[in-house]
Protein backbone atom coordinates (compact mmCIF):
# COMPACT_ATOMS: atom_id res chain seq x y z
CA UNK A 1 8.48 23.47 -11.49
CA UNK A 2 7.80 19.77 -11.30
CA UNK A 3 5.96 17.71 -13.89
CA UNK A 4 3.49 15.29 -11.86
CA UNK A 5 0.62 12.75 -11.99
CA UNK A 6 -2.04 12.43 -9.68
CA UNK A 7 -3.91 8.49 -9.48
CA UNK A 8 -5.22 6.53 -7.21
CA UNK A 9 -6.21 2.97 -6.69
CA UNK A 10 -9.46 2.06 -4.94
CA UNK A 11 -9.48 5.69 -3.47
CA UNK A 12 -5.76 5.13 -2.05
CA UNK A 13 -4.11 8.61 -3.90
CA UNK A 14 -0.91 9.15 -4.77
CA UNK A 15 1.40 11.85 -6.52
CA UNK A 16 3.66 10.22 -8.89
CA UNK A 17 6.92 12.23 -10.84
CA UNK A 18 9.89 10.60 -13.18
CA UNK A 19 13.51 10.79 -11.93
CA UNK A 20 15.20 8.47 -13.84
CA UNK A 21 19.03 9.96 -13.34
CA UNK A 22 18.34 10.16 -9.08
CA UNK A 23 18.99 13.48 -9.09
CA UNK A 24 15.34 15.08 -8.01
CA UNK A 25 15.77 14.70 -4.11
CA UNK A 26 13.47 16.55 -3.11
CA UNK A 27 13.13 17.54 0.73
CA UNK A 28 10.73 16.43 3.44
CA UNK A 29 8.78 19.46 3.14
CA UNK A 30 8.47 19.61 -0.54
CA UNK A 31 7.14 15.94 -0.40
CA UNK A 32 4.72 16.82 3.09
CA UNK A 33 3.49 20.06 0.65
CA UNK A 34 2.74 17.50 -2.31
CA UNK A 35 0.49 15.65 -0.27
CA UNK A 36 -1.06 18.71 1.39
CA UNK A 37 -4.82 18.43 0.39
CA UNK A 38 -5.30 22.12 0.46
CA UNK A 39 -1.70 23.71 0.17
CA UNK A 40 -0.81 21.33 -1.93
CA UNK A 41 -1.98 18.63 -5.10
CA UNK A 42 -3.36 16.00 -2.19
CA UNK A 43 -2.33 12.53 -1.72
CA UNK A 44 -1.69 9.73 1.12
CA UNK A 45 2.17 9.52 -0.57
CA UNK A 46 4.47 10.22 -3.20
CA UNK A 47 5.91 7.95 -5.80
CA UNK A 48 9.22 8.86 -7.40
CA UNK A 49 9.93 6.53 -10.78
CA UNK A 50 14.10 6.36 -10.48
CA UNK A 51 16.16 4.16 -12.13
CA UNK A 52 17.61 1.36 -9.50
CA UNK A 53 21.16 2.12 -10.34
CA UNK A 54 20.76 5.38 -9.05
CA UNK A 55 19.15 4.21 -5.17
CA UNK A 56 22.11 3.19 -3.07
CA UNK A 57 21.54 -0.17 -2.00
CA UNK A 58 20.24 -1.40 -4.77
CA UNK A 59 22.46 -0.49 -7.60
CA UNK A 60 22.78 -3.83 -8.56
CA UNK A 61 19.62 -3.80 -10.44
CA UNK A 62 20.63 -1.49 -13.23
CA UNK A 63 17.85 0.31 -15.00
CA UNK A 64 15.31 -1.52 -13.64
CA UNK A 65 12.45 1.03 -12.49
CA UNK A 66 12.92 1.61 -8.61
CA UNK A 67 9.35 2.66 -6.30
CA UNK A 68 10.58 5.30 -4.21
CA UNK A 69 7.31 5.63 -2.29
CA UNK A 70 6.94 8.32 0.78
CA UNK A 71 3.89 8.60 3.14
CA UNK A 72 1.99 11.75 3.23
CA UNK A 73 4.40 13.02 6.15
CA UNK A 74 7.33 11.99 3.94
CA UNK A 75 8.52 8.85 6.04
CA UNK A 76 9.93 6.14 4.07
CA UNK A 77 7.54 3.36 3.48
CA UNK A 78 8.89 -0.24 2.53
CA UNK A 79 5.78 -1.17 0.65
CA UNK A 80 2.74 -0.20 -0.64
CA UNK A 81 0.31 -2.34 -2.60
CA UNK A 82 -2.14 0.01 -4.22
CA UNK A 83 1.44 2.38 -5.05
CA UNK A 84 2.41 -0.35 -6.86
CA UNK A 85 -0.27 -0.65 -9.34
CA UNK A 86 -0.50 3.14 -9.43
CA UNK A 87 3.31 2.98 -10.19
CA UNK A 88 2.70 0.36 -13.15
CA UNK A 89 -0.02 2.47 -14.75
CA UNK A 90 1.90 6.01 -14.33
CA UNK A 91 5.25 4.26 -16.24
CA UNK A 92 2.84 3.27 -18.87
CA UNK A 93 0.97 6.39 -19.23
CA UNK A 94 4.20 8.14 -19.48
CA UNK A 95 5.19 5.09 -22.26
CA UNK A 96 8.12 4.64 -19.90
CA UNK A 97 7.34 0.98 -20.14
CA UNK A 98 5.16 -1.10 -22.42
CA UNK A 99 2.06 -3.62 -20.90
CA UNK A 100 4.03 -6.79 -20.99
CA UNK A 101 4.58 -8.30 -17.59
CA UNK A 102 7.80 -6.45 -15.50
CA UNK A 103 9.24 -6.99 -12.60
CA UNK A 104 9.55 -3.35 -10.03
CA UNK A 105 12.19 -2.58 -7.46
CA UNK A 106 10.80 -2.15 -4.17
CA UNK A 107 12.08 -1.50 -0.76
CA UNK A 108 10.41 -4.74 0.01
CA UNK A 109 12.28 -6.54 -3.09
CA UNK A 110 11.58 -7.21 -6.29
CA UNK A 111 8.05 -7.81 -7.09
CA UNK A 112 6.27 -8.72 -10.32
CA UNK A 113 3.22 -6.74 -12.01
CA UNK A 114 1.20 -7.59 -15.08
CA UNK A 115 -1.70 -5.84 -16.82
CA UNK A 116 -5.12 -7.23 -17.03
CA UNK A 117 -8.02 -6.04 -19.10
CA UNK A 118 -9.76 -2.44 -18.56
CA UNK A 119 -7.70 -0.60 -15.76
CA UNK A 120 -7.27 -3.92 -13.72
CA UNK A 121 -3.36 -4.72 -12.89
CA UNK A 122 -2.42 -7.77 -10.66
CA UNK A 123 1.16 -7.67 -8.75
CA UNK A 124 2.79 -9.85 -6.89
CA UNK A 125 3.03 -9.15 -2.69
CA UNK A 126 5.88 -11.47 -1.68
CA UNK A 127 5.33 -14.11 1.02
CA UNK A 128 3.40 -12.47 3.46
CA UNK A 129 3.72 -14.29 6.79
CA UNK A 130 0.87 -14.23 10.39
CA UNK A 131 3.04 -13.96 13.86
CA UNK A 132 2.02 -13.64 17.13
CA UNK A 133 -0.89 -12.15 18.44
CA UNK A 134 -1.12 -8.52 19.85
CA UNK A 135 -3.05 -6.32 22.16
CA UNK A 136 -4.39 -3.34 19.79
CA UNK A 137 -6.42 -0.82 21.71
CA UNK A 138 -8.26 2.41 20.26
CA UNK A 139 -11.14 4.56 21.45
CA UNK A 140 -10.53 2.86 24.69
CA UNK A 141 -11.00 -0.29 23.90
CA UNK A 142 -8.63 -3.32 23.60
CA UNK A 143 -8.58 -5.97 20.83
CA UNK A 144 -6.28 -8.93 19.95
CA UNK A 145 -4.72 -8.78 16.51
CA UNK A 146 -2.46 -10.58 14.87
CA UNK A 147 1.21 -9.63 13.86
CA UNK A 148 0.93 -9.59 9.59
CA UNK A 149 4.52 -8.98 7.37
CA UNK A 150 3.98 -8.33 4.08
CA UNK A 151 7.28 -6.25 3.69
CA UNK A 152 6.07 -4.09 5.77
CA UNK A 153 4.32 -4.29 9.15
CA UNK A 154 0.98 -4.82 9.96
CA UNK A 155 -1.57 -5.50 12.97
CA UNK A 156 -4.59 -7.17 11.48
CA UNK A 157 -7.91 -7.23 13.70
CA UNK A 158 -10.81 -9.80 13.35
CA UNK A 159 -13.97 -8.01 14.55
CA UNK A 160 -17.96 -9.60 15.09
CA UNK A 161 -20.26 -8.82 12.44
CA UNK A 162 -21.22 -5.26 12.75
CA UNK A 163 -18.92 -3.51 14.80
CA UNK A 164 -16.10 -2.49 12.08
CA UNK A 165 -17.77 0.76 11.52
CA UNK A 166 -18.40 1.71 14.92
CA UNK A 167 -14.49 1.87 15.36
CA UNK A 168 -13.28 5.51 15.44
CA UNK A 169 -10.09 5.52 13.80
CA UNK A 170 -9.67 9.51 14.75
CA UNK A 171 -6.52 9.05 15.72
CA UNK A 172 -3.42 6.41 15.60
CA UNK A 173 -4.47 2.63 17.54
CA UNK A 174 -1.69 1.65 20.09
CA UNK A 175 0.24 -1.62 20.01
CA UNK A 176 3.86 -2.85 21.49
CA UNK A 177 6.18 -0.59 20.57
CA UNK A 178 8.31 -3.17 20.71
CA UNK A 179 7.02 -5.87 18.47
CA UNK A 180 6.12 -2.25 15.75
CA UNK A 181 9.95 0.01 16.80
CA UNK A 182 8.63 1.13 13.02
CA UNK A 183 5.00 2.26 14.08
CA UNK A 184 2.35 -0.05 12.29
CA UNK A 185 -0.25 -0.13 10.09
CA UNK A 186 -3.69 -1.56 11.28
CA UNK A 187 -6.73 -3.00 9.73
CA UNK A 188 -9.80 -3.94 11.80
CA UNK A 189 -11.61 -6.77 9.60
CA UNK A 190 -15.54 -7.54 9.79
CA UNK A 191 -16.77 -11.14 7.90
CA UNK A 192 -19.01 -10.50 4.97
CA UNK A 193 -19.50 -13.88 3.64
CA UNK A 194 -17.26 -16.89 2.36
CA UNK A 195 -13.82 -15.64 1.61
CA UNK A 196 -15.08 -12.03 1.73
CA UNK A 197 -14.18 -9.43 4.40
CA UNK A 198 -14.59 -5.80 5.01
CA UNK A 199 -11.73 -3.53 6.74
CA UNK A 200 -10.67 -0.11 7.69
CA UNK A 201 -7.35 0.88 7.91
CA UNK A 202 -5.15 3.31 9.71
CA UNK A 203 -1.43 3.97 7.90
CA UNK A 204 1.29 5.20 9.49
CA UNK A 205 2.39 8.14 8.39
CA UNK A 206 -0.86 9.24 7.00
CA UNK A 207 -3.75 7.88 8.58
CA UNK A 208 -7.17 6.20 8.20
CA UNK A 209 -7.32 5.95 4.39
CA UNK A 210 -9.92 4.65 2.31
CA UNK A 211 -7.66 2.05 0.85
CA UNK A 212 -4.17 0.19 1.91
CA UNK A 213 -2.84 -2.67 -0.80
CA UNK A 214 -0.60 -4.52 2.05
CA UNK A 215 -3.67 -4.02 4.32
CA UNK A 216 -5.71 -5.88 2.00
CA UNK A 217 -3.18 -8.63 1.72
CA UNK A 218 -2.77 -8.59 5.79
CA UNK A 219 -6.37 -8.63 6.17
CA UNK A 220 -6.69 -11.68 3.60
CA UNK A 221 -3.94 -13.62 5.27
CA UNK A 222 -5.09 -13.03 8.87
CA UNK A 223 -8.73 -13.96 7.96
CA UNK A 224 -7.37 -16.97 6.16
CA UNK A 225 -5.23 -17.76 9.40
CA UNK A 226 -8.19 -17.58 11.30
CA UNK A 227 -9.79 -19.94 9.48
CA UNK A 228 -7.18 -22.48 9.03
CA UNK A 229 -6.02 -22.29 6.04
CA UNK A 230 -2.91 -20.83 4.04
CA UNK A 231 -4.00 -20.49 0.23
CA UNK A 232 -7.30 -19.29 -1.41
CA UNK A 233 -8.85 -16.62 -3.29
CA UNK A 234 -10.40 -13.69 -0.96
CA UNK A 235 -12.47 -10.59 -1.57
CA UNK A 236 -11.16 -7.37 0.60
CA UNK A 237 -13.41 -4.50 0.72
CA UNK A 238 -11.88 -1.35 1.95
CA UNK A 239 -14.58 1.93 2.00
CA UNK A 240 -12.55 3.03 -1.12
CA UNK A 241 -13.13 -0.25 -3.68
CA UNK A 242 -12.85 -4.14 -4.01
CA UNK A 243 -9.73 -5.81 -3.94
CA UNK A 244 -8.57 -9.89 -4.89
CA UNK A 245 -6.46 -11.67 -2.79
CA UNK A 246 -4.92 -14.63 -3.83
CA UNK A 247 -2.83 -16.80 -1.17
CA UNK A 248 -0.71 -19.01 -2.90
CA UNK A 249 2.57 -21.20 -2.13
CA UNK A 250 4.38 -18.97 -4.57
CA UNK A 251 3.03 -15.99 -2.29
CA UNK A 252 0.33 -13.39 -2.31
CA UNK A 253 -1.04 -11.51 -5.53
CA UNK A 254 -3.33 -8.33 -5.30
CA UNK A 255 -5.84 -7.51 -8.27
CA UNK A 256 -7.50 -4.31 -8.23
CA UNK A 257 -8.06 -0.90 -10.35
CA UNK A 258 -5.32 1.68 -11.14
CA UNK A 259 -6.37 5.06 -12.54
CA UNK A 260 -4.32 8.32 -13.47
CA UNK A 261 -6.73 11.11 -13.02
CA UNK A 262 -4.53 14.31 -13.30
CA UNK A 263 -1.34 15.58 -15.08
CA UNK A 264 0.34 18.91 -14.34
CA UNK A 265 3.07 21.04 -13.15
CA UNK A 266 3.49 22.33 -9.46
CA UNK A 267 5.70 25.28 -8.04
CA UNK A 268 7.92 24.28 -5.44
């Protein structure tokens, strides 16, 4: 039996469980059945708490609290943004860790994380950086996007006005495979007003999903490229929520919601 949490942040769902000693490796299947909406609890990933002495390669951290986040078909993920605040609440919940700021070990590096008032936390996203541009093509249709790394990869696309939710994000949007030998995530983008987009988002490893926290940075960044400029304070609205964005020369920070909404026990 394994003790989990279920939360979510802006609709982005995750099932969270505590192995502190590393010794809960659980197998690809037991992580795909976690995630199973109907065999399973549900969720676009998993996110194992495990102490970073225990996660070879970066044992050099000690006790520090490592993110072992999984998609929904158990591939390793470097990042995730909304994980990361879901990660935060669930070590708090579990009084694992108290609500002064703390820094989380990440496949993407360290990154920081502080809570705000009500169930707002704001963490830190690294330097996320625009590349080249791309061809991205879906439903049949071809579209340039931009090349977005925000410890993870990412192929951000500026659409008009009005077409964002005509895009039918049934199934996964091609790109190089050479510039994305990882696969990609993509976000198609539609202007809402100053500083404020709109985007949908197709994950690897899972999906379109109502929410993506590194999306929401790559969208920020390559609307903010687009417009010629590097730092500033956007709004990202994914169909799950509302999500800040704040470019920086110390990096990117993400604000948004993180809820636990479920504690139980599942068979394996």
């Amino acid at each position: 039996m394994l003790a989990f949490a279920k939360g979510h942040g802006t609709l982005n769902d995750f099932v969270c469980f505590t192995d502190p000693d590393g010794g809960l490796e659980l197998t690809d299947e037991q992580l795909r059945f976690l995630c199973d909406r109907r065999a399973g609890i549900g969720g676009d990933g998993t996110l194992r708490a495990v102490r970073a002495r225990h996660v070879p390669g970066y044992q050099q951290h000690g006790d520090a609290w490592f993110m072992d986040y999984r998609n929904a078909d158990a591939s390793i993920a470097e990042m995730c943004g909304n994980g990361l605040r879901v990660f935060l609440r669930y070590l708090l919940s579990e009084r694992l860790i108290d609500d002064r700021p703390i820094d989380i070990v990440t496949r993407a590096g360290v990154l920081h994380g502080e809570f705000l008032d009500g169930d707002q936390i704001r963490v830190g996203m690294g330097h996320p950086t625009a590349g080249a541009e791309v061809e991205v093509t879906v439903d049949g249709r071809a579209f340039r996007g931009r090349v977005v790394d925000v410890g993870n990869p990412h192929a951000a696309v500026l659409l008009p006005t009005g077409e964002l939710d005509a895009i039918d994000l049934g199934r996964e949007p091609g790109y190089p495979a050479d510039v994305f030998p990882n696969r990609a995530n993509v976000e198609f983008i539609e202007p809402v007003g100053d500083h404020h987009v709109r985007m949908r988002v197709w994950e690897r490893g899972v999906g379109e999903t109502f929410s993506c926290g590194t999306g929401t940075v790559a969208a920020a960044v390559a609307a903010a490229t687009a417009a010629g400029e590097t730092t500033g304070t956007w709004r990202v609205d994914p169909p799950g929520g509302s999500l800040r964005v704040d470019l920086g020369p110390d990096g990117a920070r993400l604000t948004g919601p993180a809820i636990i909404v479920a504690r139980g026990t599942v068979n394996l």
